[in-house]
C-alpha atoms as a PDB file:
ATOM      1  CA  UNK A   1     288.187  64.210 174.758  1.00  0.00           C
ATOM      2  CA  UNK A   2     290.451  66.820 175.460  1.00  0.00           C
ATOM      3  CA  UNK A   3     291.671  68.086 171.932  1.00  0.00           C
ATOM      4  CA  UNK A   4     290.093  68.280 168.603  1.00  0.00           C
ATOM      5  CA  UNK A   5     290.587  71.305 166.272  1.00  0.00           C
ATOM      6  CA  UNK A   6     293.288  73.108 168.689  1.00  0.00           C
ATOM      7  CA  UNK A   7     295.612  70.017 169.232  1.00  0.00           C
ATOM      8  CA  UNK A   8     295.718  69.607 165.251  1.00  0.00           C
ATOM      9  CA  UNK A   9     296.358  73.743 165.262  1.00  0.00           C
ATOM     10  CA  UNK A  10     298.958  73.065 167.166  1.00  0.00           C
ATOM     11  CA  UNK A  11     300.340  70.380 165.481  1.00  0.00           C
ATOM     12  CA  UNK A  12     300.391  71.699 162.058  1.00  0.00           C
ATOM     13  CA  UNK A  13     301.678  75.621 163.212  1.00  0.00           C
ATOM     14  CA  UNK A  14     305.551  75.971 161.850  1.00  0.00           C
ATOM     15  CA  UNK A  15     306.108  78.639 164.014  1.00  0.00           C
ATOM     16  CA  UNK A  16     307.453  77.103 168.008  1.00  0.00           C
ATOM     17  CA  UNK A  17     306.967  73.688 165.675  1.00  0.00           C
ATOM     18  CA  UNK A  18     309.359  71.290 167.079  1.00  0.00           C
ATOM     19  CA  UNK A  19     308.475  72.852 171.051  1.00  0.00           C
ATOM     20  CA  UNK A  20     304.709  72.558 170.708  1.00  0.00           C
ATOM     21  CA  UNK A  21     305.052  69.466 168.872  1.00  0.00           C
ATOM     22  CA  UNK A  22     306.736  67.666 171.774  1.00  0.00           C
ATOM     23  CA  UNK A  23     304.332  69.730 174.557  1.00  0.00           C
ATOM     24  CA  UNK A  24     301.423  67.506 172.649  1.00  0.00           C
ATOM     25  CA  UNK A  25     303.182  64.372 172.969  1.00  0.00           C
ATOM     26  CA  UNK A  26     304.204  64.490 176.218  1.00  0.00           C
ATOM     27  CA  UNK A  27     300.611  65.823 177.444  1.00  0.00           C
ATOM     28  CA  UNK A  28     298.441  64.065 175.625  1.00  0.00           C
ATOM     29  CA  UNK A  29     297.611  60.464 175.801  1.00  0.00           C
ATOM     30  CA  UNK A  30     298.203  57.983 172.515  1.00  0.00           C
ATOM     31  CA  UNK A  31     294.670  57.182 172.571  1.00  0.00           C
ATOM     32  CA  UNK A  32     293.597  60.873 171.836  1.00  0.00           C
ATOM     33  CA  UNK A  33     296.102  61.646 169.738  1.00  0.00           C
ATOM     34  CA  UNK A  34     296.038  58.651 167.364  1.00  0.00           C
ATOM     35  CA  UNK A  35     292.304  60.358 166.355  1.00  0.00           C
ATOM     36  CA  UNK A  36     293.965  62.896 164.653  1.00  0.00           C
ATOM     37  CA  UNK A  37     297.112  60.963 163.565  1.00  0.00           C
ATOM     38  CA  UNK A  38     295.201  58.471 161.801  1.00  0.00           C
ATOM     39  CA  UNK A  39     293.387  60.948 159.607  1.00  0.00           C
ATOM     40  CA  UNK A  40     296.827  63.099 159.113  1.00  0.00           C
ATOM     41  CA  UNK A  41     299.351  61.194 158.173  1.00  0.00           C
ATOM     42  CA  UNK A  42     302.011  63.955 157.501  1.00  0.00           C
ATOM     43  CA  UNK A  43     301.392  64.482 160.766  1.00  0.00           C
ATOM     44  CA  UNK A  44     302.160  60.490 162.295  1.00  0.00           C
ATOM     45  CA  UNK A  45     304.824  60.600 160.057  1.00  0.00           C
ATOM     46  CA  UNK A  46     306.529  63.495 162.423  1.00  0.00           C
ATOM     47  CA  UNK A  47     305.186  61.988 165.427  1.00  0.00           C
ATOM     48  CA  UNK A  48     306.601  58.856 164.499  1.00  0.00           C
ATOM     49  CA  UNK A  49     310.319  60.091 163.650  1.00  0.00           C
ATOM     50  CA  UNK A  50     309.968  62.437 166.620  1.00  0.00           C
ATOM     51  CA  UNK A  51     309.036  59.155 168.853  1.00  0.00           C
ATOM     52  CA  UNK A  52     311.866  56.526 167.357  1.00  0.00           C
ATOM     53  CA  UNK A  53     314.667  59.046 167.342  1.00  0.00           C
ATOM     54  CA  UNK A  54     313.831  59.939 171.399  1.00  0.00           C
ATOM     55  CA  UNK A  55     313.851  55.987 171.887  1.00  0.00           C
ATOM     56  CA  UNK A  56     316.771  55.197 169.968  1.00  0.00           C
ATOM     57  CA  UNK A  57     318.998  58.026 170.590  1.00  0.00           C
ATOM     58  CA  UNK A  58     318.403  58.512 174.364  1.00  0.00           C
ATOM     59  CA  UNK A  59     315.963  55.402 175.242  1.00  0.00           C
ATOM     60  CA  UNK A  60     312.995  57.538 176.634  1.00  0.00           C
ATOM     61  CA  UNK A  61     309.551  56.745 175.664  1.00  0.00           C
ATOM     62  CA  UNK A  62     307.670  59.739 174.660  1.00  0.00           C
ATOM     63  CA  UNK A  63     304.566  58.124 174.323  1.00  0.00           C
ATOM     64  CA  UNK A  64     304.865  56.669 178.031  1.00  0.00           C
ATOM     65  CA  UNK A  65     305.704  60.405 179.483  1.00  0.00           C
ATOM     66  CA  UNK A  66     302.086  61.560 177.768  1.00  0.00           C
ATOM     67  CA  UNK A  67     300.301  58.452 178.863  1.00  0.00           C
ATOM     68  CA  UNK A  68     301.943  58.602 182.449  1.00  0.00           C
ATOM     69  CA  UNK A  69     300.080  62.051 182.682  1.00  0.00           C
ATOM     70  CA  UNK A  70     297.108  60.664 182.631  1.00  0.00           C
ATOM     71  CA  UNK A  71     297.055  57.705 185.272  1.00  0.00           C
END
C-alpha cells in the first residue's frame, strides 16, 4: 500500500487544498484510495464533486489518469 496516514494528511490540509487534492487523485489508484474514502466521507464527498465536475465539464476521467499510473 502506498499511503495511509500521509495521503489522508494530505487530503484533509486546507492549505495547497484543491492542488494536493488533485496530485492524490491523479497518482493514486481508486483501489487505495477508496480505503480512506470509505472511512471519511467528507472526504469522498470532495473526491466525488472533484471527479463528476472534471467528467462533466471537460469529459476527462480523473480516476482513469490515477489508475493509468499504475499499469
Amino acid at each position: 500500500m502506498v499511503f495511509g496516514i500521509g495521503i489522508f494528511q494530505i487530503l484533509i490540509h486546507k492549505e495547497g487544498d484543491f492542488r494536493d487534492f488533485m496530485g492524490v487523485i491523479l497518482t493514486v489508484p481508486y483501489e487505495e484510495l477508496k480505503l480512506v474514502l470509505d472511512t471519511h466521507s467528507k472526504l469522498k464527498d470532495k473526491y466525488d464533486i472533484l471527479v463528476n465536475y472534471f467528467k462533466m465539464k471537460y469529459q476527462i476521467d480523473l480516476v482513469a489518469i490515477g489508475n493509468k499510473q499504475f499499469k
